[in-house]
Protein backbone atom coordinates (compact mmCIF):
# COMPACT_ATOMS: atom_id res chain seq x y z
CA UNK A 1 0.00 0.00 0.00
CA UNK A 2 1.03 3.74 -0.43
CA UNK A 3 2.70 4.98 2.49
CA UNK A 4 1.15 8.31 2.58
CA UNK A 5 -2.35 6.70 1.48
CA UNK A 6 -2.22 3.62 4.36
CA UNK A 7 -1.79 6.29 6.83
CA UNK A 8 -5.51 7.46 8.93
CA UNK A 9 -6.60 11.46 9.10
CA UNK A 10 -7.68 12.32 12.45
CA UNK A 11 -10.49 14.43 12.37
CA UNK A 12 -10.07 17.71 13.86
CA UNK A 13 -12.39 18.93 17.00
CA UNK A 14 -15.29 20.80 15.84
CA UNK A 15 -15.17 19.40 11.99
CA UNK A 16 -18.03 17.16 10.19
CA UNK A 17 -16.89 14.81 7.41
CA UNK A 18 -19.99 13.84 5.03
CA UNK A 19 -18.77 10.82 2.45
CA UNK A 20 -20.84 10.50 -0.98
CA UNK A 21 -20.37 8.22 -3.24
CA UNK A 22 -18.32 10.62 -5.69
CA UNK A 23 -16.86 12.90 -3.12
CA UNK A 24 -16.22 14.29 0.37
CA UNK A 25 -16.98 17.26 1.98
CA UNK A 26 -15.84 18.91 5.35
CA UNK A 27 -17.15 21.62 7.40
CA UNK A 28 -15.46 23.44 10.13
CA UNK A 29 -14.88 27.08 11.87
CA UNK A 30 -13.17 27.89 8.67
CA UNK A 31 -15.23 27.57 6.48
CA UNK A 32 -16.68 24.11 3.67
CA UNK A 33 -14.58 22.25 1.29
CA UNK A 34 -15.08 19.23 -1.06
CA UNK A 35 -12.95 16.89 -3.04
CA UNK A 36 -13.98 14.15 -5.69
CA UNK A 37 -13.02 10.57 -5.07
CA UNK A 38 -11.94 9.08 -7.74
CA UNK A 39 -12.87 5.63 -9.52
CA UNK A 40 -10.90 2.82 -7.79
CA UNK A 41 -10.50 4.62 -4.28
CA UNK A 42 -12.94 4.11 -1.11
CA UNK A 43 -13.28 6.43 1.64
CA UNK A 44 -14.55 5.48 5.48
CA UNK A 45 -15.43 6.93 8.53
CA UNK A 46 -14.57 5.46 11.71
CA UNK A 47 -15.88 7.75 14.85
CA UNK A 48 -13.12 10.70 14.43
CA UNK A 49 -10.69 8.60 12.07
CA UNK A 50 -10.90 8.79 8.25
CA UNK A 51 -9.71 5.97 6.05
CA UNK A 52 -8.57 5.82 2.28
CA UNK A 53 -8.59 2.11 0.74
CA UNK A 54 -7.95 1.45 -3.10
CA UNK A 55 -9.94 -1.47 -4.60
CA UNK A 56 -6.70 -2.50 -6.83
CA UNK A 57 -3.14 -2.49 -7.62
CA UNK A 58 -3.28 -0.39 -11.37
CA UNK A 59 -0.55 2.25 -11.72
CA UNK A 60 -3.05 5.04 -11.60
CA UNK A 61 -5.14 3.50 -8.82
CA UNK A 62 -2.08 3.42 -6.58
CA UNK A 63 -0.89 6.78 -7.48
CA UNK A 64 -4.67 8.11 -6.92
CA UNK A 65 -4.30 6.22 -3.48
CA UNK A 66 -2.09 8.76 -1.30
CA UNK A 67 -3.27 12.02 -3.16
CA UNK A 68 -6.94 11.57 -2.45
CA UNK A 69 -5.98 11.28 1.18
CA UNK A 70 -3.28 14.05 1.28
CA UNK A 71 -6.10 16.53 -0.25
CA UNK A 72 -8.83 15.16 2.73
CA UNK A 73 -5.82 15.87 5.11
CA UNK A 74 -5.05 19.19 3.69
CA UNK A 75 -8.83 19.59 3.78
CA UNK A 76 -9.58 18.99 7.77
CA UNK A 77 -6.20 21.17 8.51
CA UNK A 78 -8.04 23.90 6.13
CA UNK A 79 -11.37 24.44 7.77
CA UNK A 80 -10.18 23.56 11.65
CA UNK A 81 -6.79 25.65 11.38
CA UNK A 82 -6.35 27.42 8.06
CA UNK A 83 -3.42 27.87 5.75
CA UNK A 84 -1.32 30.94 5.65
CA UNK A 85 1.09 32.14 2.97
CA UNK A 86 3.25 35.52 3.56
CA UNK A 87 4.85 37.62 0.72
CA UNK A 88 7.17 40.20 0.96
CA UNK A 89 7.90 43.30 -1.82
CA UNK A 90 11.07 45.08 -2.15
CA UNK A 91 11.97 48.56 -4.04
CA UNK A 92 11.73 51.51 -3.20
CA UNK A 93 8.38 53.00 -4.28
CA UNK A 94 6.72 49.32 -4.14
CA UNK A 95 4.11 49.01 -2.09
CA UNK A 96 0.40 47.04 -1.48
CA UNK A 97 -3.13 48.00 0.22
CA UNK A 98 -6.16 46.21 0.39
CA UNK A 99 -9.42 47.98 -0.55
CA UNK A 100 -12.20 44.94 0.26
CA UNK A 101 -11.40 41.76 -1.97
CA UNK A 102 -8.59 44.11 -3.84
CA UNK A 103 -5.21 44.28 -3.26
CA UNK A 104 -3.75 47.67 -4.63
CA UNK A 105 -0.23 47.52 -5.56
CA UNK A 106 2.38 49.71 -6.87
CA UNK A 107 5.00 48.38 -8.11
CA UNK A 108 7.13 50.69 -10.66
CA UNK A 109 4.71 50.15 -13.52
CA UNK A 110 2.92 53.36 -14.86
CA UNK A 111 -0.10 52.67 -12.54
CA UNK A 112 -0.85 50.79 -9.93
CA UNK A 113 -2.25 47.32 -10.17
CA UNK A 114 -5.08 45.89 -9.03
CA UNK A 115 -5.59 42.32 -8.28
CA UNK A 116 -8.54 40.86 -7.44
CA UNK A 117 -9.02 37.91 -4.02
CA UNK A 118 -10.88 34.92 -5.39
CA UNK A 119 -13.62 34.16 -2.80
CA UNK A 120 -12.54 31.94 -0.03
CA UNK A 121 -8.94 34.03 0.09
CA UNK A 122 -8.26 36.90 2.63
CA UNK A 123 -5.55 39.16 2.64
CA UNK A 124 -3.78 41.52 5.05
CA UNK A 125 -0.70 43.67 4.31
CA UNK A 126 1.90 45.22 7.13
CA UNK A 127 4.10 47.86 6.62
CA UNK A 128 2.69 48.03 3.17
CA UNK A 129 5.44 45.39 2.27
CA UNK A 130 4.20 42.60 3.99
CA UNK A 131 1.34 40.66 2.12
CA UNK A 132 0.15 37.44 4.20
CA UNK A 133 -2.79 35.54 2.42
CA UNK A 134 -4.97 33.13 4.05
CA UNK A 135 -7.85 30.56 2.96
CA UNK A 136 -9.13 27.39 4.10
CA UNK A 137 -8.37 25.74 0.38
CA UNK A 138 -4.40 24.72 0.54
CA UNK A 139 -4.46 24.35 -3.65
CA UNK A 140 -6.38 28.13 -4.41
CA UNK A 141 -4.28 29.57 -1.55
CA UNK A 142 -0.95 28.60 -3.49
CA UNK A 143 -2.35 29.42 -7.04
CA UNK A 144 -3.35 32.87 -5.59
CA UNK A 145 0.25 33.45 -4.06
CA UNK A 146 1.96 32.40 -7.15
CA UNK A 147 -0.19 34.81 -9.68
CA UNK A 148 0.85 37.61 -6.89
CA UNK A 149 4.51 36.92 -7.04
CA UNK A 150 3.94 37.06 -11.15
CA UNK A 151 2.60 40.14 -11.29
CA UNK A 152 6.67 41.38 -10.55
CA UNK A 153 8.99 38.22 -10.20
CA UNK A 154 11.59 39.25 -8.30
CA UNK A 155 14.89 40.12 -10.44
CA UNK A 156 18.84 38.77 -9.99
CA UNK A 157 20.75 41.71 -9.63
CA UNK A 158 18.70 43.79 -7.39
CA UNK A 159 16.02 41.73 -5.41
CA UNK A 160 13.18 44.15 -6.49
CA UNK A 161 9.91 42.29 -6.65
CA UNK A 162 7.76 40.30 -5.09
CA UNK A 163 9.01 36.88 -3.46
CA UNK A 164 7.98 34.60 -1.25
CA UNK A 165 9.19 35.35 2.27
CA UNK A 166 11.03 32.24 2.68
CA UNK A 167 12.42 32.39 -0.82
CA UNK A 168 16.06 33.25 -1.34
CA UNK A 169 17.15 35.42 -4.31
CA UNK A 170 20.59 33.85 -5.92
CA UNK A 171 21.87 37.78 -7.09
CA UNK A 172 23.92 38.26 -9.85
CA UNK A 173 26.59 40.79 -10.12
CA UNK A 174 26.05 43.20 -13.05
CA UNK A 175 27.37 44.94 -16.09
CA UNK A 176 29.11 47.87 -14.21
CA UNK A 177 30.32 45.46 -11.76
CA UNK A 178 32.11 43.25 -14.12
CA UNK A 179 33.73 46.21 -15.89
CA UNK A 180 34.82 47.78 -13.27
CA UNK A 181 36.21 44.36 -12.05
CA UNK A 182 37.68 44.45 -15.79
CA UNK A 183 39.36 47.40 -14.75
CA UNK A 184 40.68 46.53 -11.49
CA UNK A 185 42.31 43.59 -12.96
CA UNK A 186 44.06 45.71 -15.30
CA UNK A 187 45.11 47.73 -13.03
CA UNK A 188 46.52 45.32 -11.07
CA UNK A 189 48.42 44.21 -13.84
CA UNK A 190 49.73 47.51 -14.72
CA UNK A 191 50.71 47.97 -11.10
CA UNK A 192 52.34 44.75 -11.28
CA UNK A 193 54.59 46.09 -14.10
CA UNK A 194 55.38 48.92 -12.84
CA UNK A 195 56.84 47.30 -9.02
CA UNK A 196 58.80 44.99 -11.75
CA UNK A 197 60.41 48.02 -13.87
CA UNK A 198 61.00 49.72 -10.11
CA UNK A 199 62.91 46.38 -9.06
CA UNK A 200 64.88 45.94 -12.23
CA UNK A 201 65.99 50.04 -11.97
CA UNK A 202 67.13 49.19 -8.07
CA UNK A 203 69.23 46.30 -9.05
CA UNK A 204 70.74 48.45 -12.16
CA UNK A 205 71.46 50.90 -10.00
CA UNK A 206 73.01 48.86 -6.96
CA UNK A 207 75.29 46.64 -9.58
CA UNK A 208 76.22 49.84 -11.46
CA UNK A 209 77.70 50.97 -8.33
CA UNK A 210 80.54 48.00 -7.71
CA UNK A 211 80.67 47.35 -11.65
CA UNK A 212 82.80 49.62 -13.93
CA UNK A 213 84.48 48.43 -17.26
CA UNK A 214 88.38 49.29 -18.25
CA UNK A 215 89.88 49.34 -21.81
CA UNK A 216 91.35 46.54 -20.59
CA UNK A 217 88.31 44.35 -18.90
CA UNK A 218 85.10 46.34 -20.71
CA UNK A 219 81.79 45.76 -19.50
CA UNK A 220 79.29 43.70 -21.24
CA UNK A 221 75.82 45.73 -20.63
CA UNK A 222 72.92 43.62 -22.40
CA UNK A 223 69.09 44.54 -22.98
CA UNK A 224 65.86 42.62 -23.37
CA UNK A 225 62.87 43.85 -25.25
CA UNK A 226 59.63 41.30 -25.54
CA UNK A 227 61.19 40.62 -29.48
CA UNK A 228 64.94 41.29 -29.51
CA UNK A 229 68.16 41.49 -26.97
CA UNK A 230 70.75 43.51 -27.40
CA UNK A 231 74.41 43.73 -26.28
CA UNK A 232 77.00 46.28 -25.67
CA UNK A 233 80.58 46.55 -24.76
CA UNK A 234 81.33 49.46 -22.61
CA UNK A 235 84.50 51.04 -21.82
CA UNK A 236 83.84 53.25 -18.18
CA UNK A 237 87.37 54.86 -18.17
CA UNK A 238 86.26 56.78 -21.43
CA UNK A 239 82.41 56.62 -21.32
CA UNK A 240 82.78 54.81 -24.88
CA UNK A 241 81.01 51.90 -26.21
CA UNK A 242 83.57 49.80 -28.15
CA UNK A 243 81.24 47.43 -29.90
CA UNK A 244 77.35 46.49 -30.04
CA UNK A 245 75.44 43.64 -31.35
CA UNK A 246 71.64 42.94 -31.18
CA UNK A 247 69.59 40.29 -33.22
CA UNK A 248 68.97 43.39 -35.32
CA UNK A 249 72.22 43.68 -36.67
CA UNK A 250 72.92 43.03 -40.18
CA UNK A 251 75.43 39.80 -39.96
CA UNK A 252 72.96 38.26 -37.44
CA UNK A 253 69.44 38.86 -39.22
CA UNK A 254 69.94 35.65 -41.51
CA UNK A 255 71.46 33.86 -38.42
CA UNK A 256 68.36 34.29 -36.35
CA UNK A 257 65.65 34.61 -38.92
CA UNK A 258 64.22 30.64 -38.03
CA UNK A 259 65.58 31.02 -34.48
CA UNK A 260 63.95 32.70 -31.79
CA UNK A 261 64.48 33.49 -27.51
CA UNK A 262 67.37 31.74 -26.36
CA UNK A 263 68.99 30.44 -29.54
CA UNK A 264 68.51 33.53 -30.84
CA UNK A 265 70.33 35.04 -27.50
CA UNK A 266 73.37 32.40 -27.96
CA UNK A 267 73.91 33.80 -31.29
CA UNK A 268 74.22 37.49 -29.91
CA UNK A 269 76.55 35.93 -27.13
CA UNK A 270 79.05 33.96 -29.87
CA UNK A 271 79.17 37.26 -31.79
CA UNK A 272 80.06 39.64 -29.34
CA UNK A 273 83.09 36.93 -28.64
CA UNK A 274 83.59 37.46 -31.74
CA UNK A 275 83.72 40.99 -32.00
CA UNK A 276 86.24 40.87 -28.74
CA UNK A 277 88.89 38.42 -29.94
CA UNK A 278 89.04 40.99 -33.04
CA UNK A 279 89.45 43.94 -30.86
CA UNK A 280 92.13 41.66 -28.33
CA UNK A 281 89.68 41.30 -25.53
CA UNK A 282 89.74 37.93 -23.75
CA UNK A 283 88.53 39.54 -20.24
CA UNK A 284 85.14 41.36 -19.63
CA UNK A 285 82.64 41.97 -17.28
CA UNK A 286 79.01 41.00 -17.43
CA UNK A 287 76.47 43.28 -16.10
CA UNK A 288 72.79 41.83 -16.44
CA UNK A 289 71.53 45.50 -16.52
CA UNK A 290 69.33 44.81 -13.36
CA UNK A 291 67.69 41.63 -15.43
CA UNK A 292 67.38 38.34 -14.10
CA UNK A 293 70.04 35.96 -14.63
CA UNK A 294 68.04 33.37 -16.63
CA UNK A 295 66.46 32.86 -20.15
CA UNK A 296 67.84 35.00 -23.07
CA UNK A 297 70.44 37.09 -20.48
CA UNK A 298 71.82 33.50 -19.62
CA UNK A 299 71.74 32.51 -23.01
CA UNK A 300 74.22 35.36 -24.07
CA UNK A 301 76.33 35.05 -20.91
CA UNK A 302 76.68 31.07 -22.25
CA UNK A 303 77.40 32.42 -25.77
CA UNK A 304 80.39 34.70 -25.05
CA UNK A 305 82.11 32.30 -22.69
CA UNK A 306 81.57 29.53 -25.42
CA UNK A 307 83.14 31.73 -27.82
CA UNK A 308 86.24 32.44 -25.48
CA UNK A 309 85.47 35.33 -23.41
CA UNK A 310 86.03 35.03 -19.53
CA UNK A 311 84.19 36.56 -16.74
């Protein structure tokens, strides 16, 4: 048997249950309600107890079984107790009053609206926010509250409308909020660039200090871009620079066309050995120009000790 349909309805103090052949009705202090019983299902009374049976085991018989006697249930609690269902409208400007079986509300339309009570629903409204509706028939109570909430569904990204008070809103963040979250992020990123370029100057500036080049022992001072590196040697004593090679310069172009990033570094590095052992320089001194010592600037340091220089 259905679990829900086995189980008996107590009969509420105060309430008369009258079974017909096709349906059942209930009186109490709240008012009268009937239900139809539907082919295959029995109902009994037994002194203040109320009994559904099925006659057979069909699919829709069964399922008929424990919503016949949820609806008598819902019926007794309906004219003994009542049913109560509380709504609640937010924005500013929204608001309700009830004029007789009318419920006036404003909310941010062009006029107000005006929705009608069935009969058998009452409604009272606090604060003017506040709507609580209340009727002795479960079903026309919640078919009343949800063509309430419909007449302004309440929307994501501010709340305004009318919900059910136990309902909770899932907000969304909006257009202006992602944009300007666009633009925080880029600003953060530009920030972020600039506390890098501040970090590279201080280590320029601290190595620059202890690091000076001689005709002798020049200095090797190399640059990064995001495309090319470049590479100079520097003679302090005079405030010359005695040679400079980049992946821009003519006899490296063809050398680097199909090669790019460290390769392409090496290549720089191996030339500017080059360039030295021409010019009798077999000593030098390797400022990173406040770069880190990895990736392209390692690449040329590897390339001019491979082709003979030593620092």
């Amino acid at each position: 048997m259905s679990r829900i349909g086995k189980l008996p309805i107590t009969i509420p103090s105060g309430v008369k249950v009258a079974v017909e052949p096709k349906e059942v009705r209930l009186e109490g202090p709240k008012g009268k309600l009937k239900t139809t019983i539907p082919p295959g299902v029995n109902v009994k009374v037994e002194g203040n107890i109320v009994r559904v049976e099925r006659e057979g085991e069909q699919r829709q018989v069964r399922a008929l079984h424990g919503l016949t006697r949820k609806l008598i249930a819902n019926m007794a609690q309906g004219v003994s107790q009542g049913f109560s269902r509380v709504l609640e409208i937010n924005g500013v400007g929204y608001r309700a009053e009830v004029k007789g079986q009318e419920i006036h509300i404003t909310l941010g339309f062009s006029h107000p609206v005006v929705f009608p009570l069935p009969l058998g629903v009452a409604a009272s409204v606090e604060r003017q926010v506040i709507i609580t509706l209340s009727s002795a028939d479960r079903q026309l109570l919640g078919e009343t509250a949800a063509k309430l909430r419909g007449l302004r569904p309440p929307e994501p990204y501010k709340g305004k409308g009318v919900k059910y008070r136990e309902e909770v809103i899932r907000r969304k963040a909006g257009k202006a909020v992602g944009s300007a979250g666009a633009r925080s992020a880029l600003g953060q990123e530009q920030m972020a660039n600039k506390q890098r370029d501040i970090a590279r100057t201080r280590r320029k500036q601290r190595v620059r200090k202890k690091v000076l080049g001689t005709d002798q022992r020049p200095r090797i001072s190399v640059f990064k871009s995001n495309k090319h590196i470049y590479a100079q040697i520097i003679s302090d004593d005079r405030g010359i620079t005695l040679a400079a090679v980049s992946t821009l310069s003519k006899d490296l172009v063809t050398k680097v066309e199909n090669i790019k990033g460290v390769e392409a570094a090496k290549q720089v590095g191996l030339e500017l050995a080059k360039i030295c052992k021409e010019k009798n320089i077999s000593q030098v001194i390797f400022d990173r120009n406040g770069f880190l010592f990895h990736g392209r600037v390692k690449a040329i340091a590897d390339g001019a000790r491979e082709g003979g220089l030593e620092f």
